[in-house]
N, C-alpha and C. Protein backbone atom coordinates (compact mmCIF):
# COMPACT_ATOMS: atom_id res chain seq x y z
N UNK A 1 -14.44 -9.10 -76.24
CA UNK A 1 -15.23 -9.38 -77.43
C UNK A 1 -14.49 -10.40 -78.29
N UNK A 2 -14.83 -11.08 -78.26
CA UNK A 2 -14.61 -12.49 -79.40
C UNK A 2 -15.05 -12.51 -80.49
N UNK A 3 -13.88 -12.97 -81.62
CA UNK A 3 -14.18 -12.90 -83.18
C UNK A 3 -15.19 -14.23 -83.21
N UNK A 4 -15.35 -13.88 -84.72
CA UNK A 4 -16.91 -14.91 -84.91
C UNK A 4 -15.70 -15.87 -85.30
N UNK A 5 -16.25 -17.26 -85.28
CA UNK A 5 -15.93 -18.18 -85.75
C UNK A 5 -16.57 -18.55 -87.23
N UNK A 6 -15.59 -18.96 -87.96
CA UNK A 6 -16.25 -19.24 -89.51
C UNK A 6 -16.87 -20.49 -89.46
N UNK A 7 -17.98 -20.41 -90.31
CA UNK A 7 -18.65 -22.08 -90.32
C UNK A 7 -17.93 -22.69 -90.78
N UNK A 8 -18.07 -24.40 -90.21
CA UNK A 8 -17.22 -25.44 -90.50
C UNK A 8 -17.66 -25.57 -91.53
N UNK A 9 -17.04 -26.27 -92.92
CA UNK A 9 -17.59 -27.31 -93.80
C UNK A 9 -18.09 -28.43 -93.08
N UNK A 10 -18.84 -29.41 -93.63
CA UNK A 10 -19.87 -30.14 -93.40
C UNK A 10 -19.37 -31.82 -94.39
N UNK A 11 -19.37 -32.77 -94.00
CA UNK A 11 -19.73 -33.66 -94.79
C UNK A 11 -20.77 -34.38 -94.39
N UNK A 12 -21.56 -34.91 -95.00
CA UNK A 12 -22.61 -35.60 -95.12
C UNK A 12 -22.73 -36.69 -95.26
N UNK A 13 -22.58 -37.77 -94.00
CA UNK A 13 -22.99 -39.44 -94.20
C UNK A 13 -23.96 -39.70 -94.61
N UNK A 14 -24.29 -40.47 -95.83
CA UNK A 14 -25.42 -41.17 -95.98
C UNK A 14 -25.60 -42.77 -95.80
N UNK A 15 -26.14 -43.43 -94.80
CA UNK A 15 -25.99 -44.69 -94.99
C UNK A 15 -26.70 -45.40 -94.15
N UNK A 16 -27.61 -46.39 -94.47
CA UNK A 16 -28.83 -46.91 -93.68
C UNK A 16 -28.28 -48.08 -92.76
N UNK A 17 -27.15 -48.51 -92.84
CA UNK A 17 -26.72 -49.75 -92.16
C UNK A 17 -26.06 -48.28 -90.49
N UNK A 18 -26.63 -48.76 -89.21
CA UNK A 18 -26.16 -47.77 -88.38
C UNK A 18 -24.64 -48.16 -87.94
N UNK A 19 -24.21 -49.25 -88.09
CA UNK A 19 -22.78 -49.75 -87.59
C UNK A 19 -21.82 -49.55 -88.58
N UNK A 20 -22.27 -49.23 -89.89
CA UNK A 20 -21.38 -48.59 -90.99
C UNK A 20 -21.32 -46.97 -90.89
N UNK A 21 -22.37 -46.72 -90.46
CA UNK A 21 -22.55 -45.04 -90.94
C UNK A 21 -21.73 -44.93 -89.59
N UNK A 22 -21.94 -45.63 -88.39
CA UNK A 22 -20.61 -45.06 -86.99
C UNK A 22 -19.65 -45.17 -87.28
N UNK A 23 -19.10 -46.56 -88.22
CA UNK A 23 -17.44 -46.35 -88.44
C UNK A 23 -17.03 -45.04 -89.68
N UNK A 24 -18.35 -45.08 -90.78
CA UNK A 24 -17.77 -43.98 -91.50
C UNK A 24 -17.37 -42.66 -90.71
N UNK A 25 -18.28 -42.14 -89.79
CA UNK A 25 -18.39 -40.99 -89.23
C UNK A 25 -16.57 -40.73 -87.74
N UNK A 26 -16.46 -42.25 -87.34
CA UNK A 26 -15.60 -42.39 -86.41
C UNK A 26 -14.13 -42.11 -87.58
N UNK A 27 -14.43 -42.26 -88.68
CA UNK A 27 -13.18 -42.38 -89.41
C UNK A 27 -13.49 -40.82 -89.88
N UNK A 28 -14.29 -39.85 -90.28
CA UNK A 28 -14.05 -38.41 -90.74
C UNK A 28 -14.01 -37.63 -89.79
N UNK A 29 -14.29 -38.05 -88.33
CA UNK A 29 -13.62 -37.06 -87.12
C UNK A 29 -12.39 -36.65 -87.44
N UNK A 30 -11.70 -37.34 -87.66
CA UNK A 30 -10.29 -37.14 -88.00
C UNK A 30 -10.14 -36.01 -88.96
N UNK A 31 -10.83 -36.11 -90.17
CA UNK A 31 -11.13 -34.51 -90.59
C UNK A 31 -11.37 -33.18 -90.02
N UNK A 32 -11.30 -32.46 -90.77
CA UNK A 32 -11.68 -30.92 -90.01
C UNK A 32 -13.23 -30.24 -90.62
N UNK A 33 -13.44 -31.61 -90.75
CA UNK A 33 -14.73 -31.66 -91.59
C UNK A 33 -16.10 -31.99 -90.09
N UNK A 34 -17.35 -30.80 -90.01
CA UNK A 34 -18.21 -31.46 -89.45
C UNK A 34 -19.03 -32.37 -89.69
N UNK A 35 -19.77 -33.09 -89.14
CA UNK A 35 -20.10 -34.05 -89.66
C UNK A 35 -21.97 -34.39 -89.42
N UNK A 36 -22.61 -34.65 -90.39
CA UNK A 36 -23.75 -34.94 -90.53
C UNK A 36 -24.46 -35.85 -90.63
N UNK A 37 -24.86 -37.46 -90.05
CA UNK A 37 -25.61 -38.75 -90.17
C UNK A 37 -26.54 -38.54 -90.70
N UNK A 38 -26.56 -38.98 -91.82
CA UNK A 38 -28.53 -39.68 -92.62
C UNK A 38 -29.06 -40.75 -92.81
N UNK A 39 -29.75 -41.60 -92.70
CA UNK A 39 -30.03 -42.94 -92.96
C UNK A 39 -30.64 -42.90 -94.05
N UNK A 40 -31.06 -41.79 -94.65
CA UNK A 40 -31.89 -42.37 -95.85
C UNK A 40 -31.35 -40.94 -97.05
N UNK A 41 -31.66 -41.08 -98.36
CA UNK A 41 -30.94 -40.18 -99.36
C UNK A 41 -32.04 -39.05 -99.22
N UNK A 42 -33.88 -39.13 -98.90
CA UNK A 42 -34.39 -38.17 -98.28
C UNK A 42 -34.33 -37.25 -97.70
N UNK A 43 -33.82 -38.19 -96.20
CA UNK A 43 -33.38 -36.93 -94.82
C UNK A 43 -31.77 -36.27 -95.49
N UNK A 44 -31.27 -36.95 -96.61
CA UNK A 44 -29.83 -36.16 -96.72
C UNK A 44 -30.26 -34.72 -97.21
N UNK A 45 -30.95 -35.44 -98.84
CA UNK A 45 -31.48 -34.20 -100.05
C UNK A 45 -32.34 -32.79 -98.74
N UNK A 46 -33.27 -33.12 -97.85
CA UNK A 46 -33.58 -31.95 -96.82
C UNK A 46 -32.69 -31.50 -95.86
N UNK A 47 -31.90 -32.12 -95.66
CA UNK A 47 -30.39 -31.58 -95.03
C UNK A 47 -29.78 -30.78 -96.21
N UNK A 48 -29.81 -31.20 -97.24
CA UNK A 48 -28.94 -30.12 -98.00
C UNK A 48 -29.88 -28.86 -98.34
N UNK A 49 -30.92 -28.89 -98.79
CA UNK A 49 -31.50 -27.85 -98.88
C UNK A 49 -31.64 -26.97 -97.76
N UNK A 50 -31.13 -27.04 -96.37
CA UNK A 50 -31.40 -26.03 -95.17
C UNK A 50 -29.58 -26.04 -95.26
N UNK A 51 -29.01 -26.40 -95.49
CA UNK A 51 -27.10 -26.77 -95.40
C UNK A 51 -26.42 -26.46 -96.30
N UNK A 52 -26.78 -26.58 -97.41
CA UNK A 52 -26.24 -27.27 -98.81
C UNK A 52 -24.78 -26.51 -98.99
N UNK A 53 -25.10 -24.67 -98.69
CA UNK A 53 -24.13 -24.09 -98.85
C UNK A 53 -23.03 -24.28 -98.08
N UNK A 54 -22.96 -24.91 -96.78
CA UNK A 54 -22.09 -25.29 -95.83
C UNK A 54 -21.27 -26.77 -96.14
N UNK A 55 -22.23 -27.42 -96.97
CA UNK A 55 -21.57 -29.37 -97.54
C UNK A 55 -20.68 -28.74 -98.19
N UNK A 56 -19.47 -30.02 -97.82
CA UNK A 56 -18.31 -30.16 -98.54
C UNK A 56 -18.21 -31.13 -99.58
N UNK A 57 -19.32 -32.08 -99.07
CA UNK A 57 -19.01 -33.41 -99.71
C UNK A 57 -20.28 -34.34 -98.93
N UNK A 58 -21.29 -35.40 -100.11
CA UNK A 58 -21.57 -36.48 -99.74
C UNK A 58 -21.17 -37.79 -99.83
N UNK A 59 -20.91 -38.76 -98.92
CA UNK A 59 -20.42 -39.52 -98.71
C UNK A 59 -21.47 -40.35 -98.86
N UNK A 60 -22.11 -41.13 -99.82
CA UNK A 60 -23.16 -42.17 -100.02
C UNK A 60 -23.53 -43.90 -100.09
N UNK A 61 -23.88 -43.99 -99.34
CA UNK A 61 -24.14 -45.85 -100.03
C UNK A 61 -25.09 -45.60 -100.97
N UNK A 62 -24.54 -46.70 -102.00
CA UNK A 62 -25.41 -46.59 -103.08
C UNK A 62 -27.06 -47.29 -103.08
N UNK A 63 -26.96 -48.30 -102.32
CA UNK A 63 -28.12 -48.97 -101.97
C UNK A 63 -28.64 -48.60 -100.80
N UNK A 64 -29.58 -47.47 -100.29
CA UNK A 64 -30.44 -47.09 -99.55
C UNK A 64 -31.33 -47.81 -99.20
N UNK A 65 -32.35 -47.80 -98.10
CA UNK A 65 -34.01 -47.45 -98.20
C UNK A 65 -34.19 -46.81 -98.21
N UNK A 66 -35.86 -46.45 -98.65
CA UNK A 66 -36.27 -45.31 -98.95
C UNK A 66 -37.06 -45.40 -101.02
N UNK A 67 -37.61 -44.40 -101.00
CA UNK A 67 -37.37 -44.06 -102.04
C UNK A 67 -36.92 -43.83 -103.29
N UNK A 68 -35.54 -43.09 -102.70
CA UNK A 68 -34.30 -42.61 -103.13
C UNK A 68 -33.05 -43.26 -102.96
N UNK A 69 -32.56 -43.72 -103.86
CA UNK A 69 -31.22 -44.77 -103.68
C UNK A 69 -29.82 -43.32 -103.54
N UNK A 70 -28.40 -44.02 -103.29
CA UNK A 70 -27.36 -43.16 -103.42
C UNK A 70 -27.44 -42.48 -104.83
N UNK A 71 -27.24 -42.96 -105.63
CA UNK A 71 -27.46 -43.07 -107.10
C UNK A 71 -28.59 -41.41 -107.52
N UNK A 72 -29.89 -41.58 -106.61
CA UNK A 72 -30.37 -40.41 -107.05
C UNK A 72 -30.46 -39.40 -106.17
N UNK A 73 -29.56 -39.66 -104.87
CA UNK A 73 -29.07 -38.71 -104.55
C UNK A 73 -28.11 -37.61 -105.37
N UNK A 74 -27.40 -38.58 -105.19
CA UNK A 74 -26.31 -38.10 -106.04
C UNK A 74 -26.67 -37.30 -107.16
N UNK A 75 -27.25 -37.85 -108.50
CA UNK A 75 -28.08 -36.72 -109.52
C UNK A 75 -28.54 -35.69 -109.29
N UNK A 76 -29.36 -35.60 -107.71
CA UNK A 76 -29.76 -34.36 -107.32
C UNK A 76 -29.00 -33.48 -106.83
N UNK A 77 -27.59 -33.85 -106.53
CA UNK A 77 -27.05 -33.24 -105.31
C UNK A 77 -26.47 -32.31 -106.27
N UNK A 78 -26.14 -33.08 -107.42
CA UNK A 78 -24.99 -32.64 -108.87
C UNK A 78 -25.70 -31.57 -109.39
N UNK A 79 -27.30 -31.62 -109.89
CA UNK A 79 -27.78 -30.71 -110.40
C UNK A 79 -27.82 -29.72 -109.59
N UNK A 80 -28.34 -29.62 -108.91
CA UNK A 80 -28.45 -28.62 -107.86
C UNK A 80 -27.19 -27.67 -107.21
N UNK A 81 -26.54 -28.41 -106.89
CA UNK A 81 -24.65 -28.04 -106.52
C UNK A 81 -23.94 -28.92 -107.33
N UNK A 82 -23.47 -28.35 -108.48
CA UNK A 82 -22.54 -29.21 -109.33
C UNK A 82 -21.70 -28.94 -108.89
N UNK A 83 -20.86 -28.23 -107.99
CA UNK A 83 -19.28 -27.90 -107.78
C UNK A 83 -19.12 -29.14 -105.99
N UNK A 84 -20.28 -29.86 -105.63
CA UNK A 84 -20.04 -30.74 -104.41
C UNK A 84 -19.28 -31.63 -104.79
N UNK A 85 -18.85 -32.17 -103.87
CA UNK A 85 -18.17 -33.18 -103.78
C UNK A 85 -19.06 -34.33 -103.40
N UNK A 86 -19.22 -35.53 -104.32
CA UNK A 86 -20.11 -36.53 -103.92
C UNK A 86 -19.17 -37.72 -104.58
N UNK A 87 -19.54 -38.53 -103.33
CA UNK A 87 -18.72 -40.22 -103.42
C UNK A 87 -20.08 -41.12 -103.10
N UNK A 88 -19.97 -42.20 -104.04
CA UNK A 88 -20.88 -43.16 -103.42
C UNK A 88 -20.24 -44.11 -103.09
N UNK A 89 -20.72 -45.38 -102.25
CA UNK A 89 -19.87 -47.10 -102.01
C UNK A 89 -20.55 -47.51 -102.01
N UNK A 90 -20.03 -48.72 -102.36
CA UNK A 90 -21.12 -49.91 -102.39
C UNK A 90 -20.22 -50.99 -101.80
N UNK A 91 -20.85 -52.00 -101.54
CA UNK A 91 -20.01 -53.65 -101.26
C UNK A 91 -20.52 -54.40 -102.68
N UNK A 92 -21.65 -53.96 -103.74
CA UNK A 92 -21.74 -54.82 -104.36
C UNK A 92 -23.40 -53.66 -105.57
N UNK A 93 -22.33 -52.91 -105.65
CA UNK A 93 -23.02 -51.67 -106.53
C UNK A 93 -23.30 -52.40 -108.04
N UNK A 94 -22.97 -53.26 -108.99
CA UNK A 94 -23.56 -54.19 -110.02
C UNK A 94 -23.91 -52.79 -110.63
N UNK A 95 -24.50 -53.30 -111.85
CA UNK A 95 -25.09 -52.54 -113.10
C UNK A 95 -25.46 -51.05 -112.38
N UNK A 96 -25.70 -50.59 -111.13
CA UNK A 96 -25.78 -49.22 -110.98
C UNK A 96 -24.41 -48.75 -111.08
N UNK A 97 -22.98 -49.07 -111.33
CA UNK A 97 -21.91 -48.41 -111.59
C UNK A 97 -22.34 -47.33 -112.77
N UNK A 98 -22.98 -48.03 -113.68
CA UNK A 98 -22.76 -47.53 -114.95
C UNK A 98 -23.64 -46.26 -114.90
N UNK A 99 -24.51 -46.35 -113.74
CA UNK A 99 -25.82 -45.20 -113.75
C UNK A 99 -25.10 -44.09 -112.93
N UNK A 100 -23.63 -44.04 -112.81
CA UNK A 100 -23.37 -42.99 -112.02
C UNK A 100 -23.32 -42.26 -112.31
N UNK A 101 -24.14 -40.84 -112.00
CA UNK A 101 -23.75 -39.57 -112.72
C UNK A 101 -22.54 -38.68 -112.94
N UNK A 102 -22.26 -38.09 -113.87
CA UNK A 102 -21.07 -37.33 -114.26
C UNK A 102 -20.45 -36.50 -112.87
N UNK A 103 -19.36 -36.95 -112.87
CA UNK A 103 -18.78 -36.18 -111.74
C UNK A 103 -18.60 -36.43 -110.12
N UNK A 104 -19.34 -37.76 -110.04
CA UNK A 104 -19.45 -38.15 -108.68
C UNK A 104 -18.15 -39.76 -108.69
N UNK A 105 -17.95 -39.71 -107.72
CA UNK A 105 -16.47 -40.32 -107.38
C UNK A 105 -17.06 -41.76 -106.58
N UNK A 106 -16.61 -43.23 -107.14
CA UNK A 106 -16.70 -44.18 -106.73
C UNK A 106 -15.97 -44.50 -105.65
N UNK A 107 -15.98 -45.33 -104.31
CA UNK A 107 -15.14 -45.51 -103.38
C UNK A 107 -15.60 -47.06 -103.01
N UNK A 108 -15.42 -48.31 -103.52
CA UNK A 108 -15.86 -50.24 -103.46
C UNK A 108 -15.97 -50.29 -102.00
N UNK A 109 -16.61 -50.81 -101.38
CA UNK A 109 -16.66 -51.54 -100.15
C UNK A 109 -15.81 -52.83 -99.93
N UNK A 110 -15.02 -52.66 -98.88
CA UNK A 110 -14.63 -52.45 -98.04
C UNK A 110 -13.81 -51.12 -98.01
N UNK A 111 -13.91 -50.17 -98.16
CA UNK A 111 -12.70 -48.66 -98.35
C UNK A 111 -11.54 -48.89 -97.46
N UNK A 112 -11.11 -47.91 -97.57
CA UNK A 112 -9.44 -47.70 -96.83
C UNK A 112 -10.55 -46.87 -96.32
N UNK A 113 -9.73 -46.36 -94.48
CA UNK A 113 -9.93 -44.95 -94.57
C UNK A 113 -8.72 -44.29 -94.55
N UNK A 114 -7.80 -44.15 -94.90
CA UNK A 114 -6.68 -43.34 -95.82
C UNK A 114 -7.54 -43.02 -97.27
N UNK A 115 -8.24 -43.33 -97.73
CA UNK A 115 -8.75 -42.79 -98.95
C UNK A 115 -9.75 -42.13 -98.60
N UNK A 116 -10.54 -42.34 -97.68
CA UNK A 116 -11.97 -41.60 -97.02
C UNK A 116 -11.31 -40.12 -96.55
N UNK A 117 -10.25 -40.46 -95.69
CA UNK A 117 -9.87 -39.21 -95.11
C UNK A 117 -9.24 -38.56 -96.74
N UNK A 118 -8.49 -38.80 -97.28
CA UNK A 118 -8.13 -37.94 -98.42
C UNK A 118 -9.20 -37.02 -99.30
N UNK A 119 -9.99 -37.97 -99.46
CA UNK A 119 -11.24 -37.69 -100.43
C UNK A 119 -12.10 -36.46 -99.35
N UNK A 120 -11.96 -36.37 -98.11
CA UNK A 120 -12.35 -35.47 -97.63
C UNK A 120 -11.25 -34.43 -97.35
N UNK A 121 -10.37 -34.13 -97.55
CA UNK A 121 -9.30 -33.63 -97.48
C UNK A 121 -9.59 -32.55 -98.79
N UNK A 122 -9.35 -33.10 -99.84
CA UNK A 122 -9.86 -32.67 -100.97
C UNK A 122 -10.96 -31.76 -101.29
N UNK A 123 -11.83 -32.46 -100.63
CA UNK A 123 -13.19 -31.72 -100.70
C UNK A 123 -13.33 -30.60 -99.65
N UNK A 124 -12.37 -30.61 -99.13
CA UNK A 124 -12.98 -29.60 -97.82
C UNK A 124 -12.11 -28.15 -98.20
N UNK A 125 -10.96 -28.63 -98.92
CA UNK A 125 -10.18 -27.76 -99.75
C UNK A 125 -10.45 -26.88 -100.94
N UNK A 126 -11.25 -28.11 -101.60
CA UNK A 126 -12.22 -27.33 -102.75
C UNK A 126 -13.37 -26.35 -102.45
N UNK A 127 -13.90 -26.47 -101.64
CA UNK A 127 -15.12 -26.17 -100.93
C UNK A 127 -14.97 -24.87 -99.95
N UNK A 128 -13.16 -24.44 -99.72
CA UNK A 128 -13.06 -23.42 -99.42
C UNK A 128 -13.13 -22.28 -100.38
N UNK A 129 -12.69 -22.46 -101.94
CA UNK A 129 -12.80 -21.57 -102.91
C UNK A 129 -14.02 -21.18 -102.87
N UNK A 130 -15.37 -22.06 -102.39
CA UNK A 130 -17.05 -21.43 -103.08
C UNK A 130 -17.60 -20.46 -101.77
């Protein structure tokens, strides 16, 4: 008889460019973080509502298609789970800097991933207390 295994934490790619969202995702393997692809802030926000309690952290571009930009992801993700961990990037985020909501963590395009992996490091740490 085998013990259960505890659910992984979860991070959550969001990002409509598919050759960015592979290197983001090729760079948080390295985490102990599982990992989740979205192309749009839609399919994320319904990923979190069947998940949410399992996310450690969203990882967002701020400029989506869709609807829903990073930006109001993010607002939703905060109201809803204020204790997540949410990062947005941009290569060229302009006047939406200022629209960022309280508590969510900027990361400029081109990133390190030494800071990607930290920032998930962090979050996956925090995310064990909830």
């Amino acid at each position: 008889m085998g013990l259960a295994q505890p659910k992984g934490r979860i991070a959550l790619v969001v990002e409509d460019d598919a050759e960015i969202r592979l290197l983001t995702t090729a760079v948080l393997e390295e985490s102990e973080l599982e990992i989740i692809e979205c192309e749009s802030a839609e399919a994320a926000l319904a990923t979190m509502l069947l998940r949410g309690q399992d996310v450690a952290m969203i990882f967002a571009d701020i400029r989506l298609s869709g609807v829903m930009d990073g930006i109001d992801l993010a607002r939703e993700a905060k109201m809803r789970w204020p204790h997540l961990t949410v990062i947005l990037t941009s290569g060229n985020a302009g006047e939406r800097l200022e629209q960022l909501p309280l508590g969510v963590d900027y990361m400029p395009k081109p990133w390190r991933p030494f800071d990607l992996l930290t920032a998930a490091k962090r979050a996956r740490l925090a995310a064990g207390g909830r």
